[in-house]
N, C-alpha and C. Protein backbone atom coordinates (compact mmCIF):
# COMPACT_ATOMS: atom_id res chain seq x y z
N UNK A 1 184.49 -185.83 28.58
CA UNK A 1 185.37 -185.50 27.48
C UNK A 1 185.21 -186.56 26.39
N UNK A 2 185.29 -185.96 24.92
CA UNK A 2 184.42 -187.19 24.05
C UNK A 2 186.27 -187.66 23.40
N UNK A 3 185.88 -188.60 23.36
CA UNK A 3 187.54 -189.49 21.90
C UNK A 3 186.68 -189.51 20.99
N UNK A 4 187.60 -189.44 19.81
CA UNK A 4 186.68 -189.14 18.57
C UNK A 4 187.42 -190.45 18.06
N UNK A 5 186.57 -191.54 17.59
CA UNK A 5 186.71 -192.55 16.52
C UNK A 5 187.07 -192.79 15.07
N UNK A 6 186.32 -191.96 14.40
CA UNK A 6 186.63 -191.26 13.25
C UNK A 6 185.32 -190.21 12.77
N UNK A 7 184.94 -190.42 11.34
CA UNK A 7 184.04 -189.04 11.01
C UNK A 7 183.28 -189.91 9.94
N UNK A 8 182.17 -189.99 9.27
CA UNK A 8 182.01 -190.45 8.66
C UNK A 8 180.08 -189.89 8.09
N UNK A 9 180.42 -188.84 7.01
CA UNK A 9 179.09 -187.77 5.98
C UNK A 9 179.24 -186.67 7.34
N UNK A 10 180.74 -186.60 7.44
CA UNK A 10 180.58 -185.24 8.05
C UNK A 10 180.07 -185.17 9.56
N UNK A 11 179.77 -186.33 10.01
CA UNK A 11 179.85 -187.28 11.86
C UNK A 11 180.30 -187.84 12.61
N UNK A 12 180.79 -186.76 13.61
CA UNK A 12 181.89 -187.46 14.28
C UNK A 12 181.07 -188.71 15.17
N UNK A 13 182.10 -189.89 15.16
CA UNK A 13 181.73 -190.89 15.75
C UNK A 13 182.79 -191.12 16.96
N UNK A 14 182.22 -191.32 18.60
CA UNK A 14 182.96 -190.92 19.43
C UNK A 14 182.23 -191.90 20.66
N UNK A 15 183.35 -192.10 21.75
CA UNK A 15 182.62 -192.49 22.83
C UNK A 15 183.14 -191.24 24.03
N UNK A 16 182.59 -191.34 24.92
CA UNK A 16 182.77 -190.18 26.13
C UNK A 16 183.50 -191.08 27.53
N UNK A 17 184.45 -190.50 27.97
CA UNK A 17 185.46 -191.09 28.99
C UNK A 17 184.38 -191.37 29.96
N UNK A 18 184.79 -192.05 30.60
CA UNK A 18 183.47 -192.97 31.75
C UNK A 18 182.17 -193.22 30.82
N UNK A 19 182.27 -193.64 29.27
CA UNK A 19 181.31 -194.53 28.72
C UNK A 19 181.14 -195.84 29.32
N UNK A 20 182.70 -196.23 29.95
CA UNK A 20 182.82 -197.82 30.42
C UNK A 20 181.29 -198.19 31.33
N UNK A 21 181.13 -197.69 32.01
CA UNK A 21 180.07 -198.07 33.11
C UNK A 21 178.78 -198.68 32.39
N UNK A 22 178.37 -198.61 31.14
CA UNK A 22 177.54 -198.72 30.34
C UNK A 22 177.95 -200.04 29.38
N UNK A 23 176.94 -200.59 28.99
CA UNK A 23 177.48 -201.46 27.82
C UNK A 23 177.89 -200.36 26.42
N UNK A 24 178.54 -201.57 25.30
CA UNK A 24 179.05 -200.70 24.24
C UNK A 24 177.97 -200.09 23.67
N UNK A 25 178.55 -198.72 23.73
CA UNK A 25 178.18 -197.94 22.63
C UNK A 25 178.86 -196.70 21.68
N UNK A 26 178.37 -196.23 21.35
CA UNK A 26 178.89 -194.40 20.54
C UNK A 26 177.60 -193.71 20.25
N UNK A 27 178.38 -192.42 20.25
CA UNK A 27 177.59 -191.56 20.36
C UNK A 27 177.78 -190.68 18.57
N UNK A 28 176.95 -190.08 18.08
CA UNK A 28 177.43 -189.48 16.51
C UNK A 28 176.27 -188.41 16.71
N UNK A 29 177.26 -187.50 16.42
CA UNK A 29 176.74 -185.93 16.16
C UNK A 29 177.79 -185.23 15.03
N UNK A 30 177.08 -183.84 14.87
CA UNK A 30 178.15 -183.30 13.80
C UNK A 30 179.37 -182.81 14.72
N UNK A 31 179.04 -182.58 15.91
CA UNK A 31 179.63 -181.99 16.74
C UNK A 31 179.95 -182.68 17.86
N UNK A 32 181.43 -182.73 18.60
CA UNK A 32 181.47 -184.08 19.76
C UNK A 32 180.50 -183.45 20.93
N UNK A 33 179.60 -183.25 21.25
CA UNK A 33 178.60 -183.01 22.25
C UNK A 33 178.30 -183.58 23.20
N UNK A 34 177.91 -183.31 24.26
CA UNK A 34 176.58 -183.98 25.19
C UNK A 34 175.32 -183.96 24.32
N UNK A 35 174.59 -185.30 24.14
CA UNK A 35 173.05 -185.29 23.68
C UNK A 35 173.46 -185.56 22.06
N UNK A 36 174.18 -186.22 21.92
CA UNK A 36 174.08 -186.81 21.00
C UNK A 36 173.48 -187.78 20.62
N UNK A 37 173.08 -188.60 19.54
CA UNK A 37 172.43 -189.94 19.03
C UNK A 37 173.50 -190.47 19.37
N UNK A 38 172.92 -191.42 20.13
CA UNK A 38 173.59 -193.15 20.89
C UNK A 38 172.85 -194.01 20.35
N UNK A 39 174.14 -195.16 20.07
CA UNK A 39 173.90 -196.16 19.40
C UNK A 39 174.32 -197.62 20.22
N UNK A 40 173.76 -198.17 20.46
CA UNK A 40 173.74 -199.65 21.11
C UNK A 40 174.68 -200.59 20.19
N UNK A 41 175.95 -201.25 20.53
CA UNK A 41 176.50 -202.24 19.87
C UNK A 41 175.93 -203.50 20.32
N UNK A 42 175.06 -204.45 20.00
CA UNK A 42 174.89 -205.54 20.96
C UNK A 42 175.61 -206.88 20.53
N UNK A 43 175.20 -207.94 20.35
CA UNK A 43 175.64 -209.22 20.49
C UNK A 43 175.55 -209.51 19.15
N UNK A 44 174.52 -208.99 18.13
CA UNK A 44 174.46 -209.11 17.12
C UNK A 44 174.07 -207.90 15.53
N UNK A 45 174.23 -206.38 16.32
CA UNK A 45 174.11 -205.64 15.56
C UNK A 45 174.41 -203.98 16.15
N UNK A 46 174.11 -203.08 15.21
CA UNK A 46 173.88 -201.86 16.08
C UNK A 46 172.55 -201.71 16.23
N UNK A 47 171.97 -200.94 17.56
CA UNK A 47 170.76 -200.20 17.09
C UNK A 47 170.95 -198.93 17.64
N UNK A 48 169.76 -198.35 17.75
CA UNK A 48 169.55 -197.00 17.98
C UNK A 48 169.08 -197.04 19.63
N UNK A 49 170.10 -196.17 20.06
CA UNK A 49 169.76 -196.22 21.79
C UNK A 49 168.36 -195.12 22.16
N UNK A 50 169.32 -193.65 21.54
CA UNK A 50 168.40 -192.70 21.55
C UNK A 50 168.94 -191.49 20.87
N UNK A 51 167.45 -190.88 20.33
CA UNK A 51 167.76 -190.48 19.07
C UNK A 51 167.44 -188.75 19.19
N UNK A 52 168.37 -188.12 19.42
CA UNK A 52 168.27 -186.83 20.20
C UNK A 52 168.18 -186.10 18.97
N UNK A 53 168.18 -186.38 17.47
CA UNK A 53 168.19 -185.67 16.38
C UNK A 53 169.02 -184.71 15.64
N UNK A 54 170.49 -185.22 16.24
CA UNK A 54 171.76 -185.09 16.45
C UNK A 54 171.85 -185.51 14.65
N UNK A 55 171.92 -186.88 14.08
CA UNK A 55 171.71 -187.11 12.82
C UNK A 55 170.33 -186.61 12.34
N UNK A 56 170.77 -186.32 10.84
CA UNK A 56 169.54 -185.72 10.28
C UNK A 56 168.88 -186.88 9.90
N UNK A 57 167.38 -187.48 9.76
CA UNK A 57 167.07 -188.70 9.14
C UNK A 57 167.06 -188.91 8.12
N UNK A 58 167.46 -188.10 7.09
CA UNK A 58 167.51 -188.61 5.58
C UNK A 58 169.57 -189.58 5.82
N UNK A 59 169.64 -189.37 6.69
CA UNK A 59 171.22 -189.68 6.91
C UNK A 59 171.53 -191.33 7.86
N UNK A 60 170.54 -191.14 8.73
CA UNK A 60 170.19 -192.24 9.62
C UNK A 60 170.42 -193.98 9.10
N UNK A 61 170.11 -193.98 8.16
CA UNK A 61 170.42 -195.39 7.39
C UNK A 61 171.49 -195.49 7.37
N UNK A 62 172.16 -194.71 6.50
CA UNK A 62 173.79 -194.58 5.61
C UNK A 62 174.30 -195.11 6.98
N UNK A 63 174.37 -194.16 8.30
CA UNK A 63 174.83 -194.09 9.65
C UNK A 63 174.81 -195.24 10.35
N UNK A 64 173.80 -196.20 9.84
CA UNK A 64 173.56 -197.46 10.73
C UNK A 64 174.00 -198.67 10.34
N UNK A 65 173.97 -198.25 9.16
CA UNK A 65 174.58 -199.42 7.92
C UNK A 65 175.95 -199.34 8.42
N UNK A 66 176.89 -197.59 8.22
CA UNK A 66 178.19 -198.06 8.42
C UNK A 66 178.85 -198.49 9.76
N UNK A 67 177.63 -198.05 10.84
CA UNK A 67 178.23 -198.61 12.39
C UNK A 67 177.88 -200.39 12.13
N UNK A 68 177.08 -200.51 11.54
CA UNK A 68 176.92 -202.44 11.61
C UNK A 68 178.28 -202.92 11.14
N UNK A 69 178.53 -202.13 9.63
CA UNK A 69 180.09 -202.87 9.10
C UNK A 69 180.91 -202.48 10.07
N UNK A 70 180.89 -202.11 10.58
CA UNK A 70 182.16 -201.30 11.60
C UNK A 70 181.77 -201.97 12.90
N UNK A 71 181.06 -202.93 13.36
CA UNK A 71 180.90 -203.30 14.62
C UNK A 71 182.00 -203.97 15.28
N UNK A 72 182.66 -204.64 14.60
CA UNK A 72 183.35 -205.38 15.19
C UNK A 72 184.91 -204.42 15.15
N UNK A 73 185.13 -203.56 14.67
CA UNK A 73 186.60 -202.61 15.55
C UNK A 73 185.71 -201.38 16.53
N UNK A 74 184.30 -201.12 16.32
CA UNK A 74 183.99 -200.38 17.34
C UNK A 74 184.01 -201.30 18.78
N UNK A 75 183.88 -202.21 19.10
CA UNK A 75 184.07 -203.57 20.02
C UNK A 75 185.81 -203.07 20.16
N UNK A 76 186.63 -203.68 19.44
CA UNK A 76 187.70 -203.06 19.66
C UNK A 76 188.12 -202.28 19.75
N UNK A 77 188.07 -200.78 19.85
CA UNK A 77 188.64 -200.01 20.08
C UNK A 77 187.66 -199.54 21.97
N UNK A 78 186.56 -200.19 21.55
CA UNK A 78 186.15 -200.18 23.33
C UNK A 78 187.12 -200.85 23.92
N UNK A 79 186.91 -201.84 23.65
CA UNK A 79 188.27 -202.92 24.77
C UNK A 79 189.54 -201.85 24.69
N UNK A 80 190.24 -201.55 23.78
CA UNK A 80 191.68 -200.82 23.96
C UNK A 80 191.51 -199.79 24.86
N UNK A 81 190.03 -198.56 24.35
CA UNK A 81 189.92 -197.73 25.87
C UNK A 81 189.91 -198.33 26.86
N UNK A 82 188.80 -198.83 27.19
CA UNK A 82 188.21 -199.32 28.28
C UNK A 82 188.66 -200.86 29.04
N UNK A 83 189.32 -201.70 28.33
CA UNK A 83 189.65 -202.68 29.59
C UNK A 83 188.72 -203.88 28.93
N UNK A 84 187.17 -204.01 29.45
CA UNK A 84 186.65 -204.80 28.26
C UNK A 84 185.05 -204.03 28.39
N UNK A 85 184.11 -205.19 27.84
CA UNK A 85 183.02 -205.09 26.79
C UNK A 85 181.83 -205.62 27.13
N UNK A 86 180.70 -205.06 27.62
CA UNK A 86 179.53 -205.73 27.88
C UNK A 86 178.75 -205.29 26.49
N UNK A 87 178.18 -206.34 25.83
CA UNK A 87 177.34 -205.86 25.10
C UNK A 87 175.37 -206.20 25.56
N UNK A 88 174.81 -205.25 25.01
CA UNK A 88 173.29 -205.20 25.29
C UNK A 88 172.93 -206.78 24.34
N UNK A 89 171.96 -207.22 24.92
CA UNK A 89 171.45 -208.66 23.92
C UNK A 89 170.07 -208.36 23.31
């Protein structure tokens, strides 16, 4: 079941209940789905986990840019779900 984070060019940005088991991430599609584009929060940025083509790539930048500014309450709002936070290095 996905929580939706917020929306952002029309993408929902979301993590999926039992994301915990995994280090941080989210998932962004237009739609809260399975097989969405996952995105890696790590120690010092976002990247791209895997890219199921969920975002269109003329969009992909805008998308990465605003998960970087946004890294640090996507970190928080993991911890508030989830308890706490492994990030990828």
């Amino acid at each position: 079941m996905p929580e939706a984070l917020e929306s952002y060019l029309g993408y929902y940005i979301y993590f999926w209940i039992g994301d915990n088991l995994e280090p941080v991430h989210v998932h962004v599609a237009k739609t809260q789905q399975p097989g969405a584009t996952k995105f890696w929060v790590t120690t010092e940025s976002v990247e791209i986990a895997k890219d199921t083509g969920s975002v269109d790539s003329r969009d992909m930048k805008k998308i990465l840019r605003y998960l970087r500014r946004n890294r640090e309450q996507i970190i928080t709002r993991w911890l508030s779900r989830f308890g706490s936070a492994d990030l990828k290095r």
